[in-house]
C-alpha atoms as a PDB file:
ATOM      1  CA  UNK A   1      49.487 126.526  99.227  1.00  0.00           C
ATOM      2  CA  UNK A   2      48.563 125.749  95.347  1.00  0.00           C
ATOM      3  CA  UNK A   3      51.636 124.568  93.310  1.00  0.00           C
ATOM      4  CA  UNK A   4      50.258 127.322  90.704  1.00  0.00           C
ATOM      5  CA  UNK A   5      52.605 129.723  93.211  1.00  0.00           C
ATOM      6  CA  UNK A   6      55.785 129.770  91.450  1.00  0.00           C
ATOM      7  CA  UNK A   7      59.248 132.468  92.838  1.00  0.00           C
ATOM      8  CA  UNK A   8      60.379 134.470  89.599  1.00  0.00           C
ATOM      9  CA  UNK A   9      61.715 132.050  87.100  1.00  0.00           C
ATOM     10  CA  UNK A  10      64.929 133.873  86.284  1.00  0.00           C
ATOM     11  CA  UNK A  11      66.045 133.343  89.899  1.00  0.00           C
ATOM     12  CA  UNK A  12      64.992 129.295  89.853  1.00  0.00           C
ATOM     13  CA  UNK A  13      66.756 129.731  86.265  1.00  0.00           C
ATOM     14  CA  UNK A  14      70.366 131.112  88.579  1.00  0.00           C
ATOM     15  CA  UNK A  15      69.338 129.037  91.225  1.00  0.00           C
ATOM     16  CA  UNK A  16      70.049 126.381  89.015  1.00  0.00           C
ATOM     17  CA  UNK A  17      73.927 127.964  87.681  1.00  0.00           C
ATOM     18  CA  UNK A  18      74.204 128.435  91.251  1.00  0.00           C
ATOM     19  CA  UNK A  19      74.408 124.612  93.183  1.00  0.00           C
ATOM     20  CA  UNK A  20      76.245 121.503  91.765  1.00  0.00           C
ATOM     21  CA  UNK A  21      73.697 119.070  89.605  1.00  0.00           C
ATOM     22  CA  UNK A  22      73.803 116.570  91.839  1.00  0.00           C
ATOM     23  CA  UNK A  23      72.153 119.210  94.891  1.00  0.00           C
ATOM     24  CA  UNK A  24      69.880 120.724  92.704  1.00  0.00           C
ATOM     25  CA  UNK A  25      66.747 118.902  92.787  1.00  0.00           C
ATOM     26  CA  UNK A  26      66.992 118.948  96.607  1.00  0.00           C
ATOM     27  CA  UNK A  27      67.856 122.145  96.943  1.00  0.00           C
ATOM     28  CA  UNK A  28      65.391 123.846  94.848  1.00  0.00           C
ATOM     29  CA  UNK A  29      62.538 121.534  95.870  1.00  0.00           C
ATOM     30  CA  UNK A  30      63.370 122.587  99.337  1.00  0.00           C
ATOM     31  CA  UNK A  31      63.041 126.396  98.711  1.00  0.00           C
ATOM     32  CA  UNK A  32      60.025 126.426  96.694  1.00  0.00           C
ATOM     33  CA  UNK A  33      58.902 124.147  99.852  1.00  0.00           C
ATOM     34  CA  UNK A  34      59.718 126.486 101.860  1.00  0.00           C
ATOM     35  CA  UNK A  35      58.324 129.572  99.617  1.00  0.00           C
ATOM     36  CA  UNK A  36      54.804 127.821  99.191  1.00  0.00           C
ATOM     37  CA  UNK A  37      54.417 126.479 102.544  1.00  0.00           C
ATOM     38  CA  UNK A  38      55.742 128.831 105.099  1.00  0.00           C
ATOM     39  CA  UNK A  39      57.165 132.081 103.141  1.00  0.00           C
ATOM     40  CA  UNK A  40      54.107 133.106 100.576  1.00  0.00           C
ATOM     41  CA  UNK A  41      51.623 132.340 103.154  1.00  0.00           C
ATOM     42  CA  UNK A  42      53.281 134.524 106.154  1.00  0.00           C
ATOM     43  CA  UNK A  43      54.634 137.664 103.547  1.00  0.00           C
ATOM     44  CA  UNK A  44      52.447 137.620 100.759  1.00  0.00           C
ATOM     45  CA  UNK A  45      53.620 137.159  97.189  1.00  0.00           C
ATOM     46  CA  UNK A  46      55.891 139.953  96.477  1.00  0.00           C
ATOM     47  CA  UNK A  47      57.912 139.748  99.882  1.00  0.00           C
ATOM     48  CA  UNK A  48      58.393 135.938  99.166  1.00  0.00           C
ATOM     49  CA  UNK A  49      59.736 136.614  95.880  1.00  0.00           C
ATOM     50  CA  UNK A  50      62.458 139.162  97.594  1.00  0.00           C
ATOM     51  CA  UNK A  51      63.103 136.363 100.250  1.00  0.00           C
ATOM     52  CA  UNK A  52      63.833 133.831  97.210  1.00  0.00           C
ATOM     53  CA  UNK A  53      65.890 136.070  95.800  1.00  0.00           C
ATOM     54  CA  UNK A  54      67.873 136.646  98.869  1.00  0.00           C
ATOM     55  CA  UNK A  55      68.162 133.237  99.005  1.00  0.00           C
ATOM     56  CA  UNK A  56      69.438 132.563  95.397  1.00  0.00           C
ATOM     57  CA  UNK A  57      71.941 135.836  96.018  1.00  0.00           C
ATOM     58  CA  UNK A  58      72.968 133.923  99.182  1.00  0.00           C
ATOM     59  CA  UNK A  59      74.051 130.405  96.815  1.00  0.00           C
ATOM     60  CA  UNK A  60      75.953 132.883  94.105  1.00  0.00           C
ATOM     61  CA  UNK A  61      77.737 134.810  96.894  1.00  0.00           C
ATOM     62  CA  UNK A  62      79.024 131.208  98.359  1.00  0.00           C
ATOM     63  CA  UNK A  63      80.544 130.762  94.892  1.00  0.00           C
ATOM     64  CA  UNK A  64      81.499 133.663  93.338  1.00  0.00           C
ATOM     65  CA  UNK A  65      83.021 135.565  96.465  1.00  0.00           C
ATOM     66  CA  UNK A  66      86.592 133.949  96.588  1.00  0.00           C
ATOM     67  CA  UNK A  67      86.846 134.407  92.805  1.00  0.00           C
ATOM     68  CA  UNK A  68      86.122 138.014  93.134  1.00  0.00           C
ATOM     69  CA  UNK A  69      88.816 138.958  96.038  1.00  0.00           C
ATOM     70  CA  UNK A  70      91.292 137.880  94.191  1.00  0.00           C
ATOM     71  CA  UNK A  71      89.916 139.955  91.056  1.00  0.00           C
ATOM     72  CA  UNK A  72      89.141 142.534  92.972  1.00  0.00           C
ATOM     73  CA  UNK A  73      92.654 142.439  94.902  1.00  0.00           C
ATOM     74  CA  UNK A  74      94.708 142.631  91.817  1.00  0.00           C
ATOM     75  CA  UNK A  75      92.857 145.216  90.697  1.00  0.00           C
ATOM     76  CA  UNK A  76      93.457 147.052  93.959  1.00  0.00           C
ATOM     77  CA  UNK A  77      97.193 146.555  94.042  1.00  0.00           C
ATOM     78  CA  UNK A  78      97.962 147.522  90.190  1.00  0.00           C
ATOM     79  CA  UNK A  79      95.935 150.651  90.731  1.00  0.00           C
ATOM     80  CA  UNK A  80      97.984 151.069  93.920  1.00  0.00           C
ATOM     81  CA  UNK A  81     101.383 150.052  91.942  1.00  0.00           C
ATOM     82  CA  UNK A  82     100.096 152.779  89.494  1.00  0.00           C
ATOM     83  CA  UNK A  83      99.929 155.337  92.002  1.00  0.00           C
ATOM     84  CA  UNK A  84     102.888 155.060  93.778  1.00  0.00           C
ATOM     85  CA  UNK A  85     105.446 153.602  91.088  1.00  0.00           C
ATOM     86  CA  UNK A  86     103.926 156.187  88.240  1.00  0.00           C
ATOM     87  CA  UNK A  87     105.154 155.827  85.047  1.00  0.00           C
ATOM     88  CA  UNK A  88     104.011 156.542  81.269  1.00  0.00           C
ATOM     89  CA  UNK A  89     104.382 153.174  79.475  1.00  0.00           C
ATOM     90  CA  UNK A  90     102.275 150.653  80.979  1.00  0.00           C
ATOM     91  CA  UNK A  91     102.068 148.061  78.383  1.00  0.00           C
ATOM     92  CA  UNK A  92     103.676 145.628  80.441  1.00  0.00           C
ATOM     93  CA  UNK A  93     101.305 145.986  83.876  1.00  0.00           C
ATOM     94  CA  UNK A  94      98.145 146.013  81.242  1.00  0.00           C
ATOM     95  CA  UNK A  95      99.288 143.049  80.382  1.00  0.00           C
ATOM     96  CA  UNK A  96      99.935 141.317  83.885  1.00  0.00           C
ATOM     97  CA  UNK A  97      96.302 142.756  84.866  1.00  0.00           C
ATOM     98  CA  UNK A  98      94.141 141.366  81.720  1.00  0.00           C
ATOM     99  CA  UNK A  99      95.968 138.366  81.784  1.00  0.00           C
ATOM    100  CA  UNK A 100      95.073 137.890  85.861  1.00  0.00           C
ATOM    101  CA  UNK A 101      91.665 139.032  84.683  1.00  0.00           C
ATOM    102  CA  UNK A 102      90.909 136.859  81.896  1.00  0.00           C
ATOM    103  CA  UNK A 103      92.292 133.632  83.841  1.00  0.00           C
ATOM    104  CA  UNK A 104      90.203 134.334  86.942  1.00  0.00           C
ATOM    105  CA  UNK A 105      86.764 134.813  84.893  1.00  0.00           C
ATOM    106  CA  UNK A 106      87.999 131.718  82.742  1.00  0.00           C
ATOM    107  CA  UNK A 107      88.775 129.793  85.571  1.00  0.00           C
ATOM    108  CA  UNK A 108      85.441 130.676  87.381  1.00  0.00           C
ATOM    109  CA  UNK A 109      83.200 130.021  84.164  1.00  0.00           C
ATOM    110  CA  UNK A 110      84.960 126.555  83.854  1.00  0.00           C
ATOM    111  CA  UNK A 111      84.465 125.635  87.266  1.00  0.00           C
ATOM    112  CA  UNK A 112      80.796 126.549  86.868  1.00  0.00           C
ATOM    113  CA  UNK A 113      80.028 124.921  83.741  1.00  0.00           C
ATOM    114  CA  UNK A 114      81.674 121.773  84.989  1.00  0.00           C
ATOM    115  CA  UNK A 115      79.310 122.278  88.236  1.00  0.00           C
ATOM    116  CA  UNK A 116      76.674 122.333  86.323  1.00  0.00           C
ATOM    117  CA  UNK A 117      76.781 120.870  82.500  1.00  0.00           C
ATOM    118  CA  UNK A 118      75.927 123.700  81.490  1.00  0.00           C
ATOM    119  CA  UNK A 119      77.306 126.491  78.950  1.00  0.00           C
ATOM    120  CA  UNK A 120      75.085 129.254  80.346  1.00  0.00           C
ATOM    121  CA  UNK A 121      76.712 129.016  84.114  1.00  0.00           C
ATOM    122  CA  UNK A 122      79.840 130.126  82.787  1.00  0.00           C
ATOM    123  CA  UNK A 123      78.802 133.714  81.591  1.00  0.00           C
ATOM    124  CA  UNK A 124      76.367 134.340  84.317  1.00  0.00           C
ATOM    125  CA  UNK A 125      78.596 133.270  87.228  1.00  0.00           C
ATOM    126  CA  UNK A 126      81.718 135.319  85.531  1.00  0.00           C
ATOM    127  CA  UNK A 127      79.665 138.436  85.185  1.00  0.00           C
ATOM    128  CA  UNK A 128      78.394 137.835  89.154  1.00  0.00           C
ATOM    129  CA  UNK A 129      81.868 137.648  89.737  1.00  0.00           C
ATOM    130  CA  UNK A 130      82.861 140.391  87.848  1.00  0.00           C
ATOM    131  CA  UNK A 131      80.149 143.091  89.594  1.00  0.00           C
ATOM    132  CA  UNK A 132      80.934 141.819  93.003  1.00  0.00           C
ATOM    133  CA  UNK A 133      84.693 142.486  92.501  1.00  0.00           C
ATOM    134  CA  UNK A 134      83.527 146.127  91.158  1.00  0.00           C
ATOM    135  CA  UNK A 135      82.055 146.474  94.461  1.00  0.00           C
ATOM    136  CA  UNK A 136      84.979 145.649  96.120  1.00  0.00           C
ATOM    137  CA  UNK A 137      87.313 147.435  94.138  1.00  0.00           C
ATOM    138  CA  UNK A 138      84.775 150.571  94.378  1.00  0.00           C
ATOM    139  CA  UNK A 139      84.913 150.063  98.494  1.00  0.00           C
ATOM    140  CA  UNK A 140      88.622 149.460  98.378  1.00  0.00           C
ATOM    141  CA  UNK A 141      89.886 152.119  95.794  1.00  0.00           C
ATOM    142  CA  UNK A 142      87.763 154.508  98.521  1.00  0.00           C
ATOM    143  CA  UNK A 143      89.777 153.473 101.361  1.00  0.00           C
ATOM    144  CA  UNK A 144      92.955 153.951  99.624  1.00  0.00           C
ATOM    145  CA  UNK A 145      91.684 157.453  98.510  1.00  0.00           C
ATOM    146  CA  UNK A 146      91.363 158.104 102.416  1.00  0.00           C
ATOM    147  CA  UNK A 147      95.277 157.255 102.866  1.00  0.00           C
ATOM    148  CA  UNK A 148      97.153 158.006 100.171  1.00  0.00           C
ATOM    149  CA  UNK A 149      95.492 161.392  98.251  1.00  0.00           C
ATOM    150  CA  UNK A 150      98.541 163.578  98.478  1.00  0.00           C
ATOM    151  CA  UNK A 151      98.969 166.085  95.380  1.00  0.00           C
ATOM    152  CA  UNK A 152     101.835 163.084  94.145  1.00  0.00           C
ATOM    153  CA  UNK A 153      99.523 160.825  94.025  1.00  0.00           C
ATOM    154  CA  UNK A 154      96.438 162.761  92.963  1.00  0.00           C
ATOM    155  CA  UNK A 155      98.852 163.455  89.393  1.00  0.00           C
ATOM    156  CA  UNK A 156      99.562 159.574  89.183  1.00  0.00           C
ATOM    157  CA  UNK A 157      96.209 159.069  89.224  1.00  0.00           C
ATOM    158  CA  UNK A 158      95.037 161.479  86.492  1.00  0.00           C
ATOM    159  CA  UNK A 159      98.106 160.449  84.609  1.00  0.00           C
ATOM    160  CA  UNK A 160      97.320 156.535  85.274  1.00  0.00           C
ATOM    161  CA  UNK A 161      93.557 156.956  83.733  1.00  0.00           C
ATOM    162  CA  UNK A 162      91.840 159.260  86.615  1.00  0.00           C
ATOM    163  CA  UNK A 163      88.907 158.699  88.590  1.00  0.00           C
ATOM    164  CA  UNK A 164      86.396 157.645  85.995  1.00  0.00           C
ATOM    165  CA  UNK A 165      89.271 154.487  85.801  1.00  0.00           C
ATOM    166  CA  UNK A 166      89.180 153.884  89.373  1.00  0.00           C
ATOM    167  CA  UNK A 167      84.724 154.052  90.195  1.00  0.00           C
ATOM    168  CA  UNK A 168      83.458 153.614  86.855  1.00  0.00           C
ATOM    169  CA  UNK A 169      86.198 150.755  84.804  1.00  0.00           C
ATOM    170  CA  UNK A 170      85.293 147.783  87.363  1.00  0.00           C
ATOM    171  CA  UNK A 171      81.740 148.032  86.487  1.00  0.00           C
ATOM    172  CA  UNK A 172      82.256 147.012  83.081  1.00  0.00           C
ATOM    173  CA  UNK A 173      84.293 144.218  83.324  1.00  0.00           C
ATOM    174  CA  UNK A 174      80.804 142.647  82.954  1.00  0.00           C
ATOM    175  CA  UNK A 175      81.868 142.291  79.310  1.00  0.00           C
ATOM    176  CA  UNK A 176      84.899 140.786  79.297  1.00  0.00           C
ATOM    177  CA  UNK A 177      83.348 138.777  81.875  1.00  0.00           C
ATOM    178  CA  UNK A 178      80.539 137.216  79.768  1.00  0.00           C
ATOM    179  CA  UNK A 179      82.706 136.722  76.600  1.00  0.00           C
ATOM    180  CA  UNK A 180      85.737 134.707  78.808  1.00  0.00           C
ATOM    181  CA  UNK A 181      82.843 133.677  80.543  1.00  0.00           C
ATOM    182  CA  UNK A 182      81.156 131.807  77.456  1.00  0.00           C
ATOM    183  CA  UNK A 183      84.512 130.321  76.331  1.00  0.00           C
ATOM    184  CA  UNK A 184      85.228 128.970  79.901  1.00  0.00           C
ATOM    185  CA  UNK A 185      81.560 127.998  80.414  1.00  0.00           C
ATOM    186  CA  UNK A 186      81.489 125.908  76.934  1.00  0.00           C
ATOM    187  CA  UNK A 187      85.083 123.952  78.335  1.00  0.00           C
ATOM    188  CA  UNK A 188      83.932 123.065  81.650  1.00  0.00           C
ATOM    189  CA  UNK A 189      80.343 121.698  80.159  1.00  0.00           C
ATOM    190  CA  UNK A 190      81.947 120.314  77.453  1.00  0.00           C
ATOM    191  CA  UNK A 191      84.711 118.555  79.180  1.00  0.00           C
ATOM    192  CA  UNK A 192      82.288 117.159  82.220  1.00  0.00           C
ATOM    193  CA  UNK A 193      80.240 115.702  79.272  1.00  0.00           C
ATOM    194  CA  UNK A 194      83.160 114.315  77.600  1.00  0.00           C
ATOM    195  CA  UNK A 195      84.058 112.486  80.934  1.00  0.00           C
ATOM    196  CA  UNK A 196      80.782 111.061  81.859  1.00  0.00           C
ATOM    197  CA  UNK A 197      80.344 109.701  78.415  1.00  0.00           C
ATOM    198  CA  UNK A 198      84.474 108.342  78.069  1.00  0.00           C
END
């Protein structure tokens, strides 16, 4: 197969956020291997670029998915906490959540910009995080709709943001994501740097 057959470049470009430096250049020279030799050939050139991107999906699931249980989990329980301990001032359980929310996305964008020396990993593996833990929270907040969805707990809801809070909300953590993100992404490449060259 001609070397002029290339997967999309934005996924080689997360491929390469996705797998520690020192993996990369065997990693990626064994997909596109595989995507020239076997995959392009058997599928056709718009069938290997979906089984690429599975593949690069498959790399940021193995490193984002921890991360985003426990984002997604504290989400779940304050919501829960909200519903069945209502109250009218919650100053102090915004503040437990953002700060549980800003130090997992800053923890994950460190860890991935040390991974990888590089700035950009931070913001794109915090946002990956951030939309699988919507997901979750989105599947989860569902379940707990099934159980507990009593007339009690229908007014904490309303009362505690309403439902817009609980389907909509985790999808746009994608912003705080990217801006913790780019602070935690710039620390881990910075400091990896600063270690190598000390």
């Amino acid at each position: 197969m001609s070397d002029s057959v290339t997967p999309p470049r934005w996924a080689e470009a997360l491929l390469v956020m996705a797998v520690k430096r020192s993996d990369r250049d065997a990693v990626s020279g064994d997909l596109l291997e595989a995507y020239r030799d076997s995959v392009v050939p058997a599928r056709g050139s718009i069938a290997a670029d979906a089984w690429y991107v599975r593949q690069v999906a498959g790399f940021l699931w193995r490193i984002t998915w921890m991360w985003a249980v426990v984002f997604s989990g504290a989400s779940l329980a304050r919501m829960l906490y909200d519903w069945l301990v209502p109250t009218t001032d919650f100053a102090a359980r915004a503040a437990v959540s953002t700060g549980t929310g800003v130090s997992v996305f800053f923890i994950v964008a460190v860890w991935a910009g040390w991974r990888s020396r590089s700035f950009v990993a931070g913001p794109v593996v915090a946002a990956v995080t951030s939309q699988v833990a919507a997901l979750m929270s989105v599947a989860g907040a569902a379940v707990l709709f099934a159980v507990w969805h009593d007339p009690a707990t229908m007014r904490a809801v309303a009362v505690s943001g309403g439902l817009g809070e609980v389907f909509f909300l985790p999808f746009m953590m994608i912003i705080p994501a990217v801006i913790v993100g780019s602070v935690g992404g710039a620390a881990g490449s910075v400091a990896r740097r600063l270690l190598r060259a000390g």
